[in-house]
Protein backbone atom coordinates (compact mmCIF):
# COMPACT_ATOMS: atom_id res chain seq x y z
CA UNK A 1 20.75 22.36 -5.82
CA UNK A 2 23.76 24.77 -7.45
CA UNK A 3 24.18 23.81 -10.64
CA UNK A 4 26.90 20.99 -11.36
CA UNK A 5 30.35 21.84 -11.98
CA UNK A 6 31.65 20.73 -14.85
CA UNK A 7 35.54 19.62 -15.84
CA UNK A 8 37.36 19.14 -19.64
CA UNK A 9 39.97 16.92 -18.97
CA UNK A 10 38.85 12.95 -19.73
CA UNK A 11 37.25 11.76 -16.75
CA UNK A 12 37.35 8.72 -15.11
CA UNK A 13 34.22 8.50 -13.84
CA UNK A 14 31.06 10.52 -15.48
CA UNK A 15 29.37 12.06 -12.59
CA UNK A 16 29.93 12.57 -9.15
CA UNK A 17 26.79 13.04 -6.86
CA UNK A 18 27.50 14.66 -3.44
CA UNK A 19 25.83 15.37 -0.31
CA UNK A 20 22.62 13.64 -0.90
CA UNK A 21 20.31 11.45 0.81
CA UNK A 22 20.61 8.64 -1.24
CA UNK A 23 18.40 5.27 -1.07
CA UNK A 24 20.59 2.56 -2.05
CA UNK A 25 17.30 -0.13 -1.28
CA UNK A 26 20.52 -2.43 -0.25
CA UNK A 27 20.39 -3.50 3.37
CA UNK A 28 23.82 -3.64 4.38
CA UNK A 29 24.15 0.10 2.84
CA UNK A 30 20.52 1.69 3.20
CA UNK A 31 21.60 5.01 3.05
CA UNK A 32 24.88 6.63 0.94
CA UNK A 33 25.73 10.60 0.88
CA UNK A 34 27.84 10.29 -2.54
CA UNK A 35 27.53 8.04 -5.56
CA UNK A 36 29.73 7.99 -8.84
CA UNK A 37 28.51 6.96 -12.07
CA UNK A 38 30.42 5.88 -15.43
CA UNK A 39 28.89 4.81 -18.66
CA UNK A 40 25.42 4.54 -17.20
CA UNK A 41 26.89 2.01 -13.98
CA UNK A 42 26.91 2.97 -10.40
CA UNK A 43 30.70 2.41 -9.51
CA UNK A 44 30.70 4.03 -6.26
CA UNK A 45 28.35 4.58 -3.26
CA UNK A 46 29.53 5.67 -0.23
CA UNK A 47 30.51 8.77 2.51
CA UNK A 48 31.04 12.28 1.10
CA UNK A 49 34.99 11.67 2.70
CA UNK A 50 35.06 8.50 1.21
CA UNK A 51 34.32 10.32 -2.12
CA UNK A 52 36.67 13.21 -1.82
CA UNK A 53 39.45 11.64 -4.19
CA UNK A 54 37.22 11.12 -7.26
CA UNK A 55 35.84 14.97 -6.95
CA UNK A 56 39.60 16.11 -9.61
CA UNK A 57 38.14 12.81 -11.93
CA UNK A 58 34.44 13.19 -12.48
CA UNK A 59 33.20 15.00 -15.55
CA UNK A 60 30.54 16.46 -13.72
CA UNK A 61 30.14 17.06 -10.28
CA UNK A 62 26.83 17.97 -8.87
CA UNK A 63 26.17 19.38 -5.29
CA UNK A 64 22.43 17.41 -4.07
CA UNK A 65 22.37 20.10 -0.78
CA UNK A 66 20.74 17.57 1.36
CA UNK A 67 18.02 16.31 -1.50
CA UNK A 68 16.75 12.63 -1.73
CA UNK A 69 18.04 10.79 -5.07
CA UNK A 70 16.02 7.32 -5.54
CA UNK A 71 16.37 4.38 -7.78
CA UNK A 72 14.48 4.43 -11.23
CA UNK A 73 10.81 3.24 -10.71
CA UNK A 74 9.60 0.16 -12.72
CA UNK A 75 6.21 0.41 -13.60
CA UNK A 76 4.77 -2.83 -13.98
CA UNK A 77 2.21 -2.79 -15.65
CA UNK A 78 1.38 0.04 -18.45
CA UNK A 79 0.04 0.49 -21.68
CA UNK A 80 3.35 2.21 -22.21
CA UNK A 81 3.19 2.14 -26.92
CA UNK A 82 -0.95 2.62 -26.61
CA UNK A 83 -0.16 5.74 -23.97
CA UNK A 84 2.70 7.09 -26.27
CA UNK A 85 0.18 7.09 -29.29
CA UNK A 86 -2.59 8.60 -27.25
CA UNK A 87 -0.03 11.82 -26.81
CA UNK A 88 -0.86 12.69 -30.40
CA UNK A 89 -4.53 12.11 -29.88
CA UNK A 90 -7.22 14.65 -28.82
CA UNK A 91 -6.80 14.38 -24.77
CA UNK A 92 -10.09 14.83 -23.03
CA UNK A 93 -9.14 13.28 -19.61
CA UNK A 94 -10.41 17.00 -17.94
CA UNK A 95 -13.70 17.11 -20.00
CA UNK A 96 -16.21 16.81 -17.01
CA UNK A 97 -19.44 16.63 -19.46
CA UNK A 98 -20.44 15.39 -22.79
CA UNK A 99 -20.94 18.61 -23.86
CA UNK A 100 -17.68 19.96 -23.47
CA UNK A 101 -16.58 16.94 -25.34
CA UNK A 102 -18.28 17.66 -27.98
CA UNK A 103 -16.80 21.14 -28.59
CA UNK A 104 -13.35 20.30 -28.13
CA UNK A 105 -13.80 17.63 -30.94
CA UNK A 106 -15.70 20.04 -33.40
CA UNK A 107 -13.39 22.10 -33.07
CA UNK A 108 -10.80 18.89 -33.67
CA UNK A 109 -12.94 18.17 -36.71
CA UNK A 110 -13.03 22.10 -37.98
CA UNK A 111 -9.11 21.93 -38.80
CA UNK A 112 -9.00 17.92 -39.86
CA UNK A 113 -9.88 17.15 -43.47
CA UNK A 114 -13.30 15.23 -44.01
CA UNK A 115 -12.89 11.89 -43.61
CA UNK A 116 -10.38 11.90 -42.02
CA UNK A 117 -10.36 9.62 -38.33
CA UNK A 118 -10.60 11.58 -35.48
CA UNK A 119 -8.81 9.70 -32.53
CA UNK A 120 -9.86 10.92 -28.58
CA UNK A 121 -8.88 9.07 -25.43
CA UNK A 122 -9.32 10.00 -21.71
CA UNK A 123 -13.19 10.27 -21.42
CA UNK A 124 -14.28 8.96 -17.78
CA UNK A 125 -18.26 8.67 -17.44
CA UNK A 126 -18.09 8.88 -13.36
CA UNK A 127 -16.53 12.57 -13.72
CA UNK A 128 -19.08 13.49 -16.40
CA UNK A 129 -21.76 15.71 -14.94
CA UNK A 130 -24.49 13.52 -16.93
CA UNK A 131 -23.03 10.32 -15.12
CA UNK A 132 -23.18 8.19 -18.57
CA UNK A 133 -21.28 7.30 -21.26
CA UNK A 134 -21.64 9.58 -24.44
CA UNK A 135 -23.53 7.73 -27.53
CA UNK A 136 -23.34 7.75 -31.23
CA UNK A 137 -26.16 10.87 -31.87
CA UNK A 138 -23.73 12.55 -28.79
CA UNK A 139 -20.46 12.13 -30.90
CA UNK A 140 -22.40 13.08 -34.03
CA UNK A 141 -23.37 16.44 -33.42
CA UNK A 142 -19.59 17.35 -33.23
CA UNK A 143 -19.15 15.69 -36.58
CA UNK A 144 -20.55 13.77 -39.65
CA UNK A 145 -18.01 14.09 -41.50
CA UNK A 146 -15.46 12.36 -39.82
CA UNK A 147 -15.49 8.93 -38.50
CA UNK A 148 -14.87 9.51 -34.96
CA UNK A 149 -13.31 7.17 -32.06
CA UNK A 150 -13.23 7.94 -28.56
CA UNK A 151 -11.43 5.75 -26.00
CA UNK A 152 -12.49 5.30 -22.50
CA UNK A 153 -9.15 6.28 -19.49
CA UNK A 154 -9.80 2.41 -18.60
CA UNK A 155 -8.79 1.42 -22.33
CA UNK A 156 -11.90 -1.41 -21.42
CA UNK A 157 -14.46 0.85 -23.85
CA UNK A 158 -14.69 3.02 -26.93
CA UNK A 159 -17.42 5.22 -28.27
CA UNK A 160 -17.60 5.60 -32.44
CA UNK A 161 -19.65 8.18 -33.91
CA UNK A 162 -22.33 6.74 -36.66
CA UNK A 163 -19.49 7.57 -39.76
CA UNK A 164 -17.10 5.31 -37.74
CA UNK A 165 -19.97 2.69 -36.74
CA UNK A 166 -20.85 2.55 -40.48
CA UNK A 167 -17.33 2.36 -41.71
CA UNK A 168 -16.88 -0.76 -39.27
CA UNK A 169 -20.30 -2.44 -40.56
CA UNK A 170 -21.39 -2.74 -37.17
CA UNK A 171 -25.51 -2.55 -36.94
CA UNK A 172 -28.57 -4.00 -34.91
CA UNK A 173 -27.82 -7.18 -36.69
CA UNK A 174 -23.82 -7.40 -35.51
CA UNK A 175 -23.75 -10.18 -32.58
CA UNK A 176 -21.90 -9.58 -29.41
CA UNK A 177 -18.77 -11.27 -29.47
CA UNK A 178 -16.90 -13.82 -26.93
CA UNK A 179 -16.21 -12.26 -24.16
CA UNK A 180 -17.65 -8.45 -25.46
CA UNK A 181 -20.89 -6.57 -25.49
CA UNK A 182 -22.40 -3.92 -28.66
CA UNK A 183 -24.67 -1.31 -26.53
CA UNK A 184 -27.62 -1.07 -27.86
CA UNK A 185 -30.54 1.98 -27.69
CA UNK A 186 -33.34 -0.74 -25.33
CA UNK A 187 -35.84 0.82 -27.43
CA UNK A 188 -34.82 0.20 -31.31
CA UNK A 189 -31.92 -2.27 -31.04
CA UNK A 190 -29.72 -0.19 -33.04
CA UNK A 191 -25.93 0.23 -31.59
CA UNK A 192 -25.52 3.33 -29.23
CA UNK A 193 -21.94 3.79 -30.39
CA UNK A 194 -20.27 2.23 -27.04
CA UNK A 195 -18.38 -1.33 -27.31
CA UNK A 196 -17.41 -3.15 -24.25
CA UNK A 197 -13.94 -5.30 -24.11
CA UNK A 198 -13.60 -7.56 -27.03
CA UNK A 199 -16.48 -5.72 -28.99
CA UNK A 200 -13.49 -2.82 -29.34
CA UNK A 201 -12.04 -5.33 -32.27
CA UNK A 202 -15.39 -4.95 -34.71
CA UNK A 203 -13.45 -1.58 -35.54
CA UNK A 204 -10.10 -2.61 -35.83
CA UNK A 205 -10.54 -3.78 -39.30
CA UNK A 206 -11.69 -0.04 -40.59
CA UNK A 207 -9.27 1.53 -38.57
CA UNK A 208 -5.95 2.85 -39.71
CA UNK A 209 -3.24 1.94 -38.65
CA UNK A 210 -0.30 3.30 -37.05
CA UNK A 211 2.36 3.17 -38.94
CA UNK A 212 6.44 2.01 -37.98
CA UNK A 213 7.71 5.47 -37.73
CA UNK A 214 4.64 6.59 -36.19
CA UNK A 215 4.58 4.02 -33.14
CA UNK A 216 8.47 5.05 -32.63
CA UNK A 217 7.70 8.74 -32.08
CA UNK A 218 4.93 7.41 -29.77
CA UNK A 219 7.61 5.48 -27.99
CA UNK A 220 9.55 8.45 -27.51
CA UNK A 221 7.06 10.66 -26.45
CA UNK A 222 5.97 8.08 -23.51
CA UNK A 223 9.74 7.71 -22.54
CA UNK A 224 9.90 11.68 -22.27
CA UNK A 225 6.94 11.77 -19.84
CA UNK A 226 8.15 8.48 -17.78
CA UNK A 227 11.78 10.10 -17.34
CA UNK A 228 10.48 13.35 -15.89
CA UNK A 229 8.48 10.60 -13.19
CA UNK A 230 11.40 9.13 -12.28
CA UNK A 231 10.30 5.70 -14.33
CA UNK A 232 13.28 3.81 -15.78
CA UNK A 233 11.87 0.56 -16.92
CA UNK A 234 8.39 -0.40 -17.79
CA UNK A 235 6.31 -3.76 -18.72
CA UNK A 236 4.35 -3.22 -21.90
CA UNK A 237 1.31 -5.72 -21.43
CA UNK A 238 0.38 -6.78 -24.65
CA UNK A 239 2.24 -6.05 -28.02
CA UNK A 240 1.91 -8.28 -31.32
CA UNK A 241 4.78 -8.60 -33.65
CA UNK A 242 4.44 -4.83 -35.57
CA UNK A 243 4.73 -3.03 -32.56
CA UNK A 244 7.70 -5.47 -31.38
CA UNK A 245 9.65 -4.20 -34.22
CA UNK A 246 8.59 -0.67 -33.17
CA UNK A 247 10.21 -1.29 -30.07
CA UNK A 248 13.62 -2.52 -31.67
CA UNK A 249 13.38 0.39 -34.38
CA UNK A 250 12.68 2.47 -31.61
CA UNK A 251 15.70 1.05 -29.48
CA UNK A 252 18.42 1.06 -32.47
CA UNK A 253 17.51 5.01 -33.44
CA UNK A 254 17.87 6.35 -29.77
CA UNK A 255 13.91 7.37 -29.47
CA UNK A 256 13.65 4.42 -26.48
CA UNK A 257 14.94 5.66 -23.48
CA UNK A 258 13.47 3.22 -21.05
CA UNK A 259 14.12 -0.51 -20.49
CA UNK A 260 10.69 -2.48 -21.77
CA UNK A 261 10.01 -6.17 -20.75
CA UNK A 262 7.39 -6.84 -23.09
CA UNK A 263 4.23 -9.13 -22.99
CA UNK A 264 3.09 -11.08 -25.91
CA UNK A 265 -0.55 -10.71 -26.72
CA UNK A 266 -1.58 -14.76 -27.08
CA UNK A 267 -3.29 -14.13 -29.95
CA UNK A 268 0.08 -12.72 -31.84
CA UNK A 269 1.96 -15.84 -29.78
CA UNK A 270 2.01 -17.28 -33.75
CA UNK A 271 3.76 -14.83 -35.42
CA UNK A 272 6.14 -14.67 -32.88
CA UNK A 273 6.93 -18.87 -32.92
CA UNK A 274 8.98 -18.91 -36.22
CA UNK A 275 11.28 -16.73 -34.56
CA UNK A 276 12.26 -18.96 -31.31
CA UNK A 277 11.63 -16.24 -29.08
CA UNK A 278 10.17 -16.92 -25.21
CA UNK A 279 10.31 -15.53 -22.05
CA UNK A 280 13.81 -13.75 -21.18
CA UNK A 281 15.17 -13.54 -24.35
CA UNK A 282 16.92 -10.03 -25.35
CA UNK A 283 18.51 -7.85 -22.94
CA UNK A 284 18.71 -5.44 -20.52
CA UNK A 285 17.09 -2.65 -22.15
CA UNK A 286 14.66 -5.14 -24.10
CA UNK A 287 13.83 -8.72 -23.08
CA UNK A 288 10.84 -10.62 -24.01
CA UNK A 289 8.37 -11.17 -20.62
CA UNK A 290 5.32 -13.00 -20.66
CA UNK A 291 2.13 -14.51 -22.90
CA UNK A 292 -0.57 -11.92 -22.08
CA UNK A 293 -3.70 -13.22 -21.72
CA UNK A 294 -7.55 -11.61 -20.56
CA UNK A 295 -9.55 -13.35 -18.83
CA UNK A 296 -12.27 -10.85 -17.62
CA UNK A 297 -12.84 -6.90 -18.16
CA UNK A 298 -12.98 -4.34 -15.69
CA UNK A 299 -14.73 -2.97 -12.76
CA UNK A 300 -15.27 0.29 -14.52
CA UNK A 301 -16.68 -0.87 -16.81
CA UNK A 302 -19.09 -3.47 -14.54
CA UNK A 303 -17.15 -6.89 -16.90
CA UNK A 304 -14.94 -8.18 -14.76
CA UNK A 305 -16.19 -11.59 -13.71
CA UNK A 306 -17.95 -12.02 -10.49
CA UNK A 307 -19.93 -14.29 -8.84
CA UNK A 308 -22.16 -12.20 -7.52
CA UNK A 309 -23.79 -9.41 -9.26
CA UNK A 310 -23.08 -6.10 -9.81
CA UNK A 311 -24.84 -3.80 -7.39
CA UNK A 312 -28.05 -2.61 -8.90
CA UNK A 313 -27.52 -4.82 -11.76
CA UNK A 314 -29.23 -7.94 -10.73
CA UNK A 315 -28.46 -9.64 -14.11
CA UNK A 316 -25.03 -8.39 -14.60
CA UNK A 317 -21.99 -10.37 -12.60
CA UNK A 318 -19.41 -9.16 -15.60
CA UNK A 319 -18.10 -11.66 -18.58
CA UNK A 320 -15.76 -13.97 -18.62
CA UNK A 321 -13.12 -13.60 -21.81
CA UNK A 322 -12.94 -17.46 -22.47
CA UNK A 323 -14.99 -20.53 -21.20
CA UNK A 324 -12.90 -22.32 -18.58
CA UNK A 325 -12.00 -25.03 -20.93
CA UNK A 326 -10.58 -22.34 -23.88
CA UNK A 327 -8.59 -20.58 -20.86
CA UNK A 328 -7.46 -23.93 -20.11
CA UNK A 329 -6.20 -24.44 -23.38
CA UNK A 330 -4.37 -20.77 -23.92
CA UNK A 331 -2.35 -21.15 -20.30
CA UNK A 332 -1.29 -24.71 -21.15
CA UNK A 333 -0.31 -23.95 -25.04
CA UNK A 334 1.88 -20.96 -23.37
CA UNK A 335 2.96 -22.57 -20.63
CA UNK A 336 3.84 -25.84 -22.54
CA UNK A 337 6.27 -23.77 -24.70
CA UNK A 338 8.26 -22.14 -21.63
CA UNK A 339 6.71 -18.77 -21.56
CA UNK A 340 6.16 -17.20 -18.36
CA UNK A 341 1.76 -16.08 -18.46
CA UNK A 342 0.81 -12.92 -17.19
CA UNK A 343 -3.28 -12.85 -17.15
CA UNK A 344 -5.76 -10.04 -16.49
CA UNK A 345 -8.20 -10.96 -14.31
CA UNK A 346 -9.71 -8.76 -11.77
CA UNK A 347 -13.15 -10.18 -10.64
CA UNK A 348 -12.89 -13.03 -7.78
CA UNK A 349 -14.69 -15.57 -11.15
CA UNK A 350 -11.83 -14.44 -13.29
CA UNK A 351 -9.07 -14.79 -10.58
CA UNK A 352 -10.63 -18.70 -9.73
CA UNK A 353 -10.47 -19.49 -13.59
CA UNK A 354 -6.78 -18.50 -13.80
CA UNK A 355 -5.84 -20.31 -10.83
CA UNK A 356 -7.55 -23.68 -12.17
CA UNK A 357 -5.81 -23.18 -15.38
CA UNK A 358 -2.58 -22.96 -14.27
CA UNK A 359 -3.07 -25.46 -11.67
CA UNK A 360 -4.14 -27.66 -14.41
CA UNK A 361 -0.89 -26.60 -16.50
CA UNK A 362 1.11 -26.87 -13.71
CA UNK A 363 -0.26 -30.46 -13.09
CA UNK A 364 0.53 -31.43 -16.17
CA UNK A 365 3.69 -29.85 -17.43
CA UNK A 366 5.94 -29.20 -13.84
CA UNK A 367 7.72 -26.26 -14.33
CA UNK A 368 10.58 -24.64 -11.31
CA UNK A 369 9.95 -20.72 -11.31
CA UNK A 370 7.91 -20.29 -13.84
CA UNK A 371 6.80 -16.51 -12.37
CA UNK A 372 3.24 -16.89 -13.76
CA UNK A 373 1.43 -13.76 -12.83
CA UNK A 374 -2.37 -12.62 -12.41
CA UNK A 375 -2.85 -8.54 -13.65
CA UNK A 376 -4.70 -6.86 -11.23
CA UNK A 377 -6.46 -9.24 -9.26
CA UNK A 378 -8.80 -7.36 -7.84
CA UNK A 379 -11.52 -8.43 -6.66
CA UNK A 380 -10.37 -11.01 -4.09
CA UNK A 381 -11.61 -13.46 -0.43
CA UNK A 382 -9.88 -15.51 1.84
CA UNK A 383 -10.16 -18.62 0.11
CA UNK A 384 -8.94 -17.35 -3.53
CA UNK A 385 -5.91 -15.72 -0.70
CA UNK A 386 -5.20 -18.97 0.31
CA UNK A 387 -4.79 -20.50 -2.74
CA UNK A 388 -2.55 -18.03 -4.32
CA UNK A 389 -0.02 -17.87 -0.94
């Protein structure tokens, strides 16, 4: 591609894009080889002939030689504030053992004052050469002095060192919660460092946390990396009302370079209400989507809820979030109030309890295009096919 040619007079249109393949995605015009922009809108799409005359009024014009230009991706569902912050965490997505883990964060530790928290994300067990997840005593021989947490890629699991498992209070004596599990050693009882879905909360409460300016760098770290994929707009599943004024903050200063439709976690849905917000309101580059709710965990992690069980885990067929009746209650509460629900569910249990509760909802409050929306759904037959179609 030569590189584009740029003009000084004030132009009428911004940029000029010529001899392309470009996908327009619109049916009557699949296909354009020139298209003009101006203040971020497409005002032209057409023939390179048809675009000869605004060549002496474009700011820039830029030659494509024959390369494909495509629209801007939306990613619909990502972790897009939680993936911004874990750019300034210690990455260990291409550890492949526990070992190697360890060093990198010893050698974290080695240039981080004592005490201080030592964040990690990216660990995958099933490309560990031990096949297992790393435990407390693993985690402590990196460190003792720092209370460390390391997050599983599936965000569904964490590991804590014994400084962080102390800090949190957690101990043979903490019960699982709803809809979590506390690994335990089978032997003594005492916590093995790994929590499982809503058993990631018993460290919230000792953990730092992130701070406004903070969560707007991580916003514009994440946009950097989604720009140079080609991603334009993103839903954000799952944001309570701090990190909503992250996104604004980030919006107003410039850091935000990607349209977010943003999904209020269900338990935040009350700090949100004095406010009026619901479903569509804001704009293009910001706009309030959906109550996000969980109603399983994950196949990773063997918690998504199943009716069967797990192979070679005869007792284990996952956990459901809520009883059907408190799942019942969340959908209708949202649903009652005009939001649009968006709920992860991804074993064929989890997918049948969302379906009854917004049948049940739906039953009760009628509601025209509502858009209510199942994450994942995974795990799935021909009845539960039926019933969604």
């Amino acid at each position: 591609m030569d590189p584009p040619s740029l003009r000084s007079d004030k132009p009428l249109i911004d940029r000029l894009l010529i001899n392309g393949r470009i996908l327009t995605m619109d049916p009557a015009q699949p296909e354009v080889e020139s298209l003009a922009t101006k203040d971020s809108r497409i005002v032209f799409a057409g023939s390179n002939q048809a675009a000869e005359h605004l060549a002496g009024v474009a700011g820039e014009v830029v030659d494509l030689r024959g390369r494909t230009v495509l629209p801007g991706f939306i990613d619909a569902h990502i972790h897009f504030l939680e993936y911004g912050l874990s750019l300034t965490q210690l990455d260990l997505t291409g550890a492949r053992s526990i070992e190697e883990m360890v060093q990198k964060i010893a050698e974290k530790a080695s240039g981080t004052r004592a005490g201080m928290w030592l964040r990690c994300w990216g660990y995958d067990d099933n490309k560990l050469a031990e096949r297992r997840h790393p435990t407390r005593w693993d985690l402590d021989k990196a460190t003792e002095n720092h209370p460390v947490l390391l997050k599983h890629v599936s965000g569904h699991m964490s590991v804590l060192n014994s400084k962080a498992i102390e800090l949190a209070g957690i101990s043979r004596d903490t019960p699982d919660p709803q809809g979590g599990r506390v690994d335990r050693n089978p032997d003594t009882g005492e916590p093995s460092g790994l929590l499982l879905e809503t058993a990631q909360d018993l460290i919230q409460a000792a953990l730092p946390k992130y701070s406004l300016d903070e969560m707007c760098e991580g916003l514009r770290l994440a946009s950097e990396k989604a720009a140079q994929y080609g991603i334009t707009s993103i839903h954000d599943p799952g944001i309570d009302a701090e990190q909503f004024k992250a996104y604004q903050r980030a919006l107003e200063s410039g850091r935000l370079k990607t349209r977010a439709y943003l999904m209020i976690k269900h338990e935040s849905l009350p700090s949100f209400e004095s406010t009026n917000v619901v479903t569509g309101l804001g704009d293009e580059w910001l706009r309030i989507g959906p109550v996000k709710i969980f109603a399983d965990g994950s196949l990773i992690g063997r918690t998504a809820a199943m009716f069967e069980p797990f192979e070679n885990e005869p007792g284990n067929a996952g956990m459901p979030t809520w009883t059907q009746e408190q799942l019942d209650a969340a959908v209708e509460e949202a649903h009652s109030k005009g939001f649009q629900l968006a709920v992860h569910a991804i074993g064929d249990r989890g997918i049948s309890m969302v379906l009854d509760a917004f049948g049940k909802a739906l039953k009760k409050i009628p509601r025209r295009d509502h858009r209510h929306r199942i994450e994942h759904c995974g795990v799935l037959n021909a009845q539960l096919m039926g019933r969604i179609a």
